[in-house]
PDB file of N, CA and C in Angstrom:
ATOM      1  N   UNK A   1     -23.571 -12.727   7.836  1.00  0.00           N
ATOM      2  CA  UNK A   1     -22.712 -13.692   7.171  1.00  0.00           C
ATOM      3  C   UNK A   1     -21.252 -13.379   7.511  1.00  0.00           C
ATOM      4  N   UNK A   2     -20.422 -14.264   7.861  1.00  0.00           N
ATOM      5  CA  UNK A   2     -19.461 -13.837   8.200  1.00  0.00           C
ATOM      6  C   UNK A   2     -18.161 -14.132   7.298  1.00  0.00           C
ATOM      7  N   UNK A   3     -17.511 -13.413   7.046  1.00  0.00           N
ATOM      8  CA  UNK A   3     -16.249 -13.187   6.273  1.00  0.00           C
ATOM      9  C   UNK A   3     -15.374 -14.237   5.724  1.00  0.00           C
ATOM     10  N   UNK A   4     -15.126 -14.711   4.467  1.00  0.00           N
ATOM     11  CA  UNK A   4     -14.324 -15.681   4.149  1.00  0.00           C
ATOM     12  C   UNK A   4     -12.969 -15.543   3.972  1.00  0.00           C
ATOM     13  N   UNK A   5     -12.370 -15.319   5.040  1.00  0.00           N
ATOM     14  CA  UNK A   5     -10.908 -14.779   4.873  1.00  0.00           C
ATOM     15  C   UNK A   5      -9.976 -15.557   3.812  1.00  0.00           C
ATOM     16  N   UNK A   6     -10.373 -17.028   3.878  1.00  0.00           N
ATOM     17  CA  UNK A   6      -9.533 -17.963   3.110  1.00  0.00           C
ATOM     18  C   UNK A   6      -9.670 -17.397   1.314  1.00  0.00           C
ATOM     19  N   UNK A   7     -11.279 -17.488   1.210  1.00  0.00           N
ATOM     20  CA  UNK A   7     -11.953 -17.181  -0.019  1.00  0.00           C
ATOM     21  C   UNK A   7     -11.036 -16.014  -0.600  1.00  0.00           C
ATOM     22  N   UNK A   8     -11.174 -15.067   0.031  1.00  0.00           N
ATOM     23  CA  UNK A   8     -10.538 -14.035  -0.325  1.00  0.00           C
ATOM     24  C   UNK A   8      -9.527 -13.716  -0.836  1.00  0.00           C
ATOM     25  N   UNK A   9      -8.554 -14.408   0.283  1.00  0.00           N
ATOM     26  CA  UNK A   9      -7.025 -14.517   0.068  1.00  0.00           C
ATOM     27  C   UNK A   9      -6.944 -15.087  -1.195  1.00  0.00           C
ATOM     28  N   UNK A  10      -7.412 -16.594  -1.444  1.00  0.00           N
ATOM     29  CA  UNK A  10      -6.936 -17.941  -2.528  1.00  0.00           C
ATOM     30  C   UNK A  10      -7.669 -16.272  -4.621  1.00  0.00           C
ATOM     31  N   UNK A  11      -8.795 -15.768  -3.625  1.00  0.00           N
ATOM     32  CA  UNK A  11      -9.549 -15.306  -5.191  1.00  0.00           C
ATOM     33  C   UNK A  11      -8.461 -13.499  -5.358  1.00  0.00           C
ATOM     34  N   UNK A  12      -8.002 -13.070  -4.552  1.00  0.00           N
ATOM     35  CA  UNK A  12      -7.684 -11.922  -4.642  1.00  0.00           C
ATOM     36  C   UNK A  12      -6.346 -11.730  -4.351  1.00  0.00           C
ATOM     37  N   UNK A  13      -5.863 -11.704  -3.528  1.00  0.00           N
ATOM     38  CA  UNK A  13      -4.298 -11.760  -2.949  1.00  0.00           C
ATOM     39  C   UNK A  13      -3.648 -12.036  -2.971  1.00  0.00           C
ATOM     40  N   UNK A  14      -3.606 -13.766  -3.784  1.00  0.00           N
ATOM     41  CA  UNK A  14      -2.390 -14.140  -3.575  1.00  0.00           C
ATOM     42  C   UNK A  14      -2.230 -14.510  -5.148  1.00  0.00           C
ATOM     43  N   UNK A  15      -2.955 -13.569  -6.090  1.00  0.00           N
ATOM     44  CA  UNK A  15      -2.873 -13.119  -7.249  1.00  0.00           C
ATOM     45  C   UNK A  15      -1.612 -12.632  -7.583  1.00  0.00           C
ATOM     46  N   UNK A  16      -0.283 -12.973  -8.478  1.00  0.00           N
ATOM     47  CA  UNK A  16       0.592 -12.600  -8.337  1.00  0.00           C
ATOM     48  C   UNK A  16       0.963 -11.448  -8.811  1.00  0.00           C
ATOM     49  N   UNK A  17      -0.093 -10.737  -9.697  1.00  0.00           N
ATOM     50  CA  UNK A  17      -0.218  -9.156  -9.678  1.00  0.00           C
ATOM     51  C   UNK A  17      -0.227  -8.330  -8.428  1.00  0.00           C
ATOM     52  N   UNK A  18      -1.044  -8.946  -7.422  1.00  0.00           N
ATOM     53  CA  UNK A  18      -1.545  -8.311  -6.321  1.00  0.00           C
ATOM     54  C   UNK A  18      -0.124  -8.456  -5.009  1.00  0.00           C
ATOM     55  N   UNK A  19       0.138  -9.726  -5.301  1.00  0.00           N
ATOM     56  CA  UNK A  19       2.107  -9.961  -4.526  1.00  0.00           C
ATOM     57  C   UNK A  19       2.465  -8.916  -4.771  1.00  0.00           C
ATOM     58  N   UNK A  20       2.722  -9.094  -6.257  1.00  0.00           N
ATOM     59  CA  UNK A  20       3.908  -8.406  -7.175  1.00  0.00           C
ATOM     60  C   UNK A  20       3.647  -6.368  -6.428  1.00  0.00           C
ATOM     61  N   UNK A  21       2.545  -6.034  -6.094  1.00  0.00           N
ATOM     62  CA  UNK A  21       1.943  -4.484  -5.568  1.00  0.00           C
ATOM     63  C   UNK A  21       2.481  -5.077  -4.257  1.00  0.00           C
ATOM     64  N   UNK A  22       2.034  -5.713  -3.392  1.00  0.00           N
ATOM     65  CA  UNK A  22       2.312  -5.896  -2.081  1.00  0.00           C
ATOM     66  C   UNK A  22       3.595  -5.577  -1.389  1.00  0.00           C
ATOM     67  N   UNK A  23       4.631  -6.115  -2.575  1.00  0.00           N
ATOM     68  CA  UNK A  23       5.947  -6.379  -2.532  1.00  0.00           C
ATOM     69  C   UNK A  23       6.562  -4.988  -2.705  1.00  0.00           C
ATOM     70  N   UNK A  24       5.698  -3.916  -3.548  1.00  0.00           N
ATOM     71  CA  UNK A  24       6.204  -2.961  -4.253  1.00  0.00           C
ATOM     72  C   UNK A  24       5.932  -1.994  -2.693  1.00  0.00           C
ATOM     73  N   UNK A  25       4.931  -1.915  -2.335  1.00  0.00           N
ATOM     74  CA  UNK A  25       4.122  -1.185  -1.275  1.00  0.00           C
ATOM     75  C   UNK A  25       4.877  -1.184   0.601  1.00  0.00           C
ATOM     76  N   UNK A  26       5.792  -2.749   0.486  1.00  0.00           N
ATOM     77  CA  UNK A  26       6.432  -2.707   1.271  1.00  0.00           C
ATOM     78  C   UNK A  26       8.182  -2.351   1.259  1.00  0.00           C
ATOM     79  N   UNK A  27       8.312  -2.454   0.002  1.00  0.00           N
ATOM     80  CA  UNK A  27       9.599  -1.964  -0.129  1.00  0.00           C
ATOM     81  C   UNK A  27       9.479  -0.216   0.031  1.00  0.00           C
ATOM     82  N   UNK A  28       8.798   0.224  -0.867  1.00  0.00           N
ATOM     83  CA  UNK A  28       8.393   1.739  -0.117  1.00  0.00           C
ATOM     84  C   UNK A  28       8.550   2.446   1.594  1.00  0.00           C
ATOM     85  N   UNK A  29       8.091   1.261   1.960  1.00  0.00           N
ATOM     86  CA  UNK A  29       8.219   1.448   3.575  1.00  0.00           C
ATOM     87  C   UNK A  29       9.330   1.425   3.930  1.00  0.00           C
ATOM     88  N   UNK A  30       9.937   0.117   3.378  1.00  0.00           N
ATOM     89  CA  UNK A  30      11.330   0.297   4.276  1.00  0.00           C
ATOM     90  C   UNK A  30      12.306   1.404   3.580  1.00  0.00           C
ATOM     91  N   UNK A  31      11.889   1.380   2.238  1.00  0.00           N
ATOM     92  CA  UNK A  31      13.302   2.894   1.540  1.00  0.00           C
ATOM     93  C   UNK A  31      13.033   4.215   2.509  1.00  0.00           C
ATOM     94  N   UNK A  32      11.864   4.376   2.886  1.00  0.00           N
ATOM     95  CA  UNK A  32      11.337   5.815   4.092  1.00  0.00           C
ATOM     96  C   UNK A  32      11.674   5.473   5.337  1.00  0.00           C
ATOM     97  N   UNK A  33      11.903   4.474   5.777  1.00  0.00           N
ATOM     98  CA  UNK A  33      12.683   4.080   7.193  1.00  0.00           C
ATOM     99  C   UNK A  33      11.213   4.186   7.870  1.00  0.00           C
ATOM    100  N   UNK A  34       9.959   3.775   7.787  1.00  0.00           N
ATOM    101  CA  UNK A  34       8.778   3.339   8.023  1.00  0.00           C
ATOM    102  C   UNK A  34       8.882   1.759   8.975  1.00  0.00           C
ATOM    103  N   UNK A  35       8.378   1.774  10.111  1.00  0.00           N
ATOM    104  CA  UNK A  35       8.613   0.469  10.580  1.00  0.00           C
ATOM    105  C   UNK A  35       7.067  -0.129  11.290  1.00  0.00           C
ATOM    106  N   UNK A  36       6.142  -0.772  11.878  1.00  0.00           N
ATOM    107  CA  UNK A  36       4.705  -1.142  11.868  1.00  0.00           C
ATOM    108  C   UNK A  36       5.078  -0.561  13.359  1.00  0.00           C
ATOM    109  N   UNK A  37       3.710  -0.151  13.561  1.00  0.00           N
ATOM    110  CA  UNK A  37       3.131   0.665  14.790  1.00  0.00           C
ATOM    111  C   UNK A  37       3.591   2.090  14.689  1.00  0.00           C
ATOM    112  N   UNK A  38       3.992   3.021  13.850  1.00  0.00           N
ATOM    113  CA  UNK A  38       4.283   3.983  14.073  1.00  0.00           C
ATOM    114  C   UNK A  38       3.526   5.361  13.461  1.00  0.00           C
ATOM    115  N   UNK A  39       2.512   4.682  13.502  1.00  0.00           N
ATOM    116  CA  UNK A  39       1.508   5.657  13.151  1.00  0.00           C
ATOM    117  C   UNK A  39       1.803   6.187  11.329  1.00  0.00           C
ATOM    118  N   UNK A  40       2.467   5.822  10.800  1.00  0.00           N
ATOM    119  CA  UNK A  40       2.727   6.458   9.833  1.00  0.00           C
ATOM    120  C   UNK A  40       2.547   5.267   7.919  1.00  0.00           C
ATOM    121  N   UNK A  41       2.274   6.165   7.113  1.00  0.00           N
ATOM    122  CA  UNK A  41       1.957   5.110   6.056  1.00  0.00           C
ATOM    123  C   UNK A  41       3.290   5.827   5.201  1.00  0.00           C
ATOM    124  N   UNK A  42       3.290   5.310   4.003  1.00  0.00           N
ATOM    125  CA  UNK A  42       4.252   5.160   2.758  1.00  0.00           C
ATOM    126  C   UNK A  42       2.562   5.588   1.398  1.00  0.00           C
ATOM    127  N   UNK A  43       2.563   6.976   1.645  1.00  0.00           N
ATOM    128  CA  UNK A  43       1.740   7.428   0.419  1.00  0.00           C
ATOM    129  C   UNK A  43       2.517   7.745  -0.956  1.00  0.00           C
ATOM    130  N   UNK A  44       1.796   6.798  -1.751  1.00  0.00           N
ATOM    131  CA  UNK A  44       2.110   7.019  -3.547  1.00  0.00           C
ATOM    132  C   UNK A  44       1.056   7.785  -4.147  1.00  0.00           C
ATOM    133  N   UNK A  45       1.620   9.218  -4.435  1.00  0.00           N
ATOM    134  CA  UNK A  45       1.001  10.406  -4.751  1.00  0.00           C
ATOM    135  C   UNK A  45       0.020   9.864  -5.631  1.00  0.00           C
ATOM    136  N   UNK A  46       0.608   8.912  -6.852  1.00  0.00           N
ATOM    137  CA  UNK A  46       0.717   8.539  -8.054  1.00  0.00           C
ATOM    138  C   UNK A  46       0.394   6.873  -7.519  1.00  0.00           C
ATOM    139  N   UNK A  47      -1.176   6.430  -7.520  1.00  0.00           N
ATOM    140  CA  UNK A  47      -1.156   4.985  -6.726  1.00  0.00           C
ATOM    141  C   UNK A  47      -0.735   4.066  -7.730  1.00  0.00           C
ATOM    142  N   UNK A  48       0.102   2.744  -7.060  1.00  0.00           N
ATOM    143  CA  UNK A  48       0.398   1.705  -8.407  1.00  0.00           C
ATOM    144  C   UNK A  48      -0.364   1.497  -8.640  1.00  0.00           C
ATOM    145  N   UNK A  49      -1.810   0.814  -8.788  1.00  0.00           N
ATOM    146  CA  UNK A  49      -2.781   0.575  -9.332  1.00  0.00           C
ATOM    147  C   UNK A  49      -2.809   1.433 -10.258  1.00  0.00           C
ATOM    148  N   UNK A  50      -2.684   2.966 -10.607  1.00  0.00           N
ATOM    149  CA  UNK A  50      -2.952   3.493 -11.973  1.00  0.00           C
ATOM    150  C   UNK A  50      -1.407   3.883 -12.192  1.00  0.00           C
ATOM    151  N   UNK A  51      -0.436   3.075 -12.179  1.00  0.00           N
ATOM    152  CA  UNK A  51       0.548   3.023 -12.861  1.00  0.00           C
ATOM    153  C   UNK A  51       1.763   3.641 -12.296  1.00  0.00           C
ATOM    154  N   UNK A  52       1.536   3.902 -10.895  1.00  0.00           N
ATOM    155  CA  UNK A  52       2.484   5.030 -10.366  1.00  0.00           C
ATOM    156  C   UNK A  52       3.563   4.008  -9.721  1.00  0.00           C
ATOM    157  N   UNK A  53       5.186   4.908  -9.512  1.00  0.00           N
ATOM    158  CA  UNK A  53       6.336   4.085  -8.731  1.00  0.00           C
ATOM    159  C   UNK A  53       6.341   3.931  -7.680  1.00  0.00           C
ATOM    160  N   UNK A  54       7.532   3.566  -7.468  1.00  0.00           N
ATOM    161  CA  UNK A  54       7.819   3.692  -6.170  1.00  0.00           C
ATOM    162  C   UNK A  54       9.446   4.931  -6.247  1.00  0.00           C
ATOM    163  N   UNK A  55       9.620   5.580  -6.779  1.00  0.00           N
ATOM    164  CA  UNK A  55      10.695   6.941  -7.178  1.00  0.00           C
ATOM    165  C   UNK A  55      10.264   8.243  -5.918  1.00  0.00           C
ATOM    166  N   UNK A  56      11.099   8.404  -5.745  1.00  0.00           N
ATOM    167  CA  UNK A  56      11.056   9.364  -4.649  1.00  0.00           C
ATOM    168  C   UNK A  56      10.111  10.799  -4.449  1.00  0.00           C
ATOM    169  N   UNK A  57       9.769  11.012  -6.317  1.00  0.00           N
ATOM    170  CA  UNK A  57       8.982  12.145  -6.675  1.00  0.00           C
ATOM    171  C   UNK A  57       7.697  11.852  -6.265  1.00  0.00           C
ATOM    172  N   UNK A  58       7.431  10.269  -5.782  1.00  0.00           N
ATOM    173  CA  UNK A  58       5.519   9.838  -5.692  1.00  0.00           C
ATOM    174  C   UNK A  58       5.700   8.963  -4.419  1.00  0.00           C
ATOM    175  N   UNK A  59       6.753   9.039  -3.981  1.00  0.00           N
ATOM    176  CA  UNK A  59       6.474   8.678  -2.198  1.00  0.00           C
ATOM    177  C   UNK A  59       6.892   9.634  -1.077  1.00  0.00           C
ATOM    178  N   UNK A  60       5.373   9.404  -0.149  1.00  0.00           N
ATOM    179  CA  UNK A  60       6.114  10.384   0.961  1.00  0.00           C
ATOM    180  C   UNK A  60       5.201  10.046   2.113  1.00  0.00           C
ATOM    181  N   UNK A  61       6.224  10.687   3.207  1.00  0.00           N
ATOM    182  CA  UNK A  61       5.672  10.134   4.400  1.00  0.00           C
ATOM    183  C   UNK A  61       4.131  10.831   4.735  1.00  0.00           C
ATOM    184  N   UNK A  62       3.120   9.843   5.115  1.00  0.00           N
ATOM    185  CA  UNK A  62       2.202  10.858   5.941  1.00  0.00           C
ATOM    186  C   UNK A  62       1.612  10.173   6.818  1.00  0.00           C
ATOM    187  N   UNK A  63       0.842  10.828   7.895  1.00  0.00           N
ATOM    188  CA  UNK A  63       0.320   9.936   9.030  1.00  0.00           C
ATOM    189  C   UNK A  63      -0.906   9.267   8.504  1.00  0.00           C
ATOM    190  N   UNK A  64      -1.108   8.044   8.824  1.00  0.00           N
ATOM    191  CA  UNK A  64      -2.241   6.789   8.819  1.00  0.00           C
ATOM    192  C   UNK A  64      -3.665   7.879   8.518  1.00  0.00           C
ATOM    193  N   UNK A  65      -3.986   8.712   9.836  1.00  0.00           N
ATOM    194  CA  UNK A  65      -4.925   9.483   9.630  1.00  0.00           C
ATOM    195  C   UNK A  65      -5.306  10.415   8.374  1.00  0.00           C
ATOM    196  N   UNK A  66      -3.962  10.917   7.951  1.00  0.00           N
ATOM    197  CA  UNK A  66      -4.068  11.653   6.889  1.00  0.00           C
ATOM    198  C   UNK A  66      -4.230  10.829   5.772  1.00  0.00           C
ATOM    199  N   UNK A  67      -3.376   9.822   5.778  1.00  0.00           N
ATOM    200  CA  UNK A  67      -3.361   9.476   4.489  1.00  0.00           C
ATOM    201  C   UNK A  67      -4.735   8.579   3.855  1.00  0.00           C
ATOM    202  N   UNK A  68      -5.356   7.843   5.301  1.00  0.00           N
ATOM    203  CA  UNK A  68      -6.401   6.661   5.073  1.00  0.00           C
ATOM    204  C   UNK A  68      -8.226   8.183   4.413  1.00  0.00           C
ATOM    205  N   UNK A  69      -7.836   9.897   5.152  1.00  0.00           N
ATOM    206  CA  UNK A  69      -9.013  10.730   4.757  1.00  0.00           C
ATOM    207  C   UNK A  69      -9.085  11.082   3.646  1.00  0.00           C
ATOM    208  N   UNK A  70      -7.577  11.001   2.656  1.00  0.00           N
ATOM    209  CA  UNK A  70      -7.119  11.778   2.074  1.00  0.00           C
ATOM    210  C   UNK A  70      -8.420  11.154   0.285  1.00  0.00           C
ATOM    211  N   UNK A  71      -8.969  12.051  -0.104  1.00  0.00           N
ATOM    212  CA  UNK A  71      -9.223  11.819  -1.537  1.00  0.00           C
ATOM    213  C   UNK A  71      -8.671  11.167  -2.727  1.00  0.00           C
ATOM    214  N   UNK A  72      -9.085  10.383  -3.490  1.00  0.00           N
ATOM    215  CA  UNK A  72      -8.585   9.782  -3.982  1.00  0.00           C
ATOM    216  C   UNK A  72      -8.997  10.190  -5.806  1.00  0.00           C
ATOM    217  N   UNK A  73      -8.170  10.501  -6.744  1.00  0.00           N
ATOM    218  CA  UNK A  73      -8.552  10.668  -8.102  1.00  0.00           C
ATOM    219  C   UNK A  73      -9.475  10.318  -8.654  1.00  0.00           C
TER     220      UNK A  73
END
């Protein structure tokens, strides 16, 4: 069966809770000077989903690899 990208988007994403994180997740990037293709993510020690910022004490740089193995609470 193949993937309803539209479905998805209209039931999940463009949820304005889920913006409202999106928005939060990319501003992170750019305050770390993070730019696309560079191997690198914007990790929140502290994920927004359980309530965490975007404050300098719960973001930090780590590579894609690390961050996509890394355990989660």
């Amino acid at each position: 069966m193949a993937r309803n990208y539209r479905k998805e988007y209209d039931s999940y994403h463009k949820k304005k809770k889920q913006r409202v994180n999106r928005s939060k997740r990319n501003k992170a990037r750019r305050e770390l000077g993070l730019s696309k293709g560079d191997g690198m993510h914007a990790d929140h020690k502290r994920p927004l989903a359980k309530g965490g910022g975007n404050g300098r004490s719960n973001v930090r740089k780590l590579s894609a690899k690390k961050n996509l193995s890394r355990k989660r609470k």
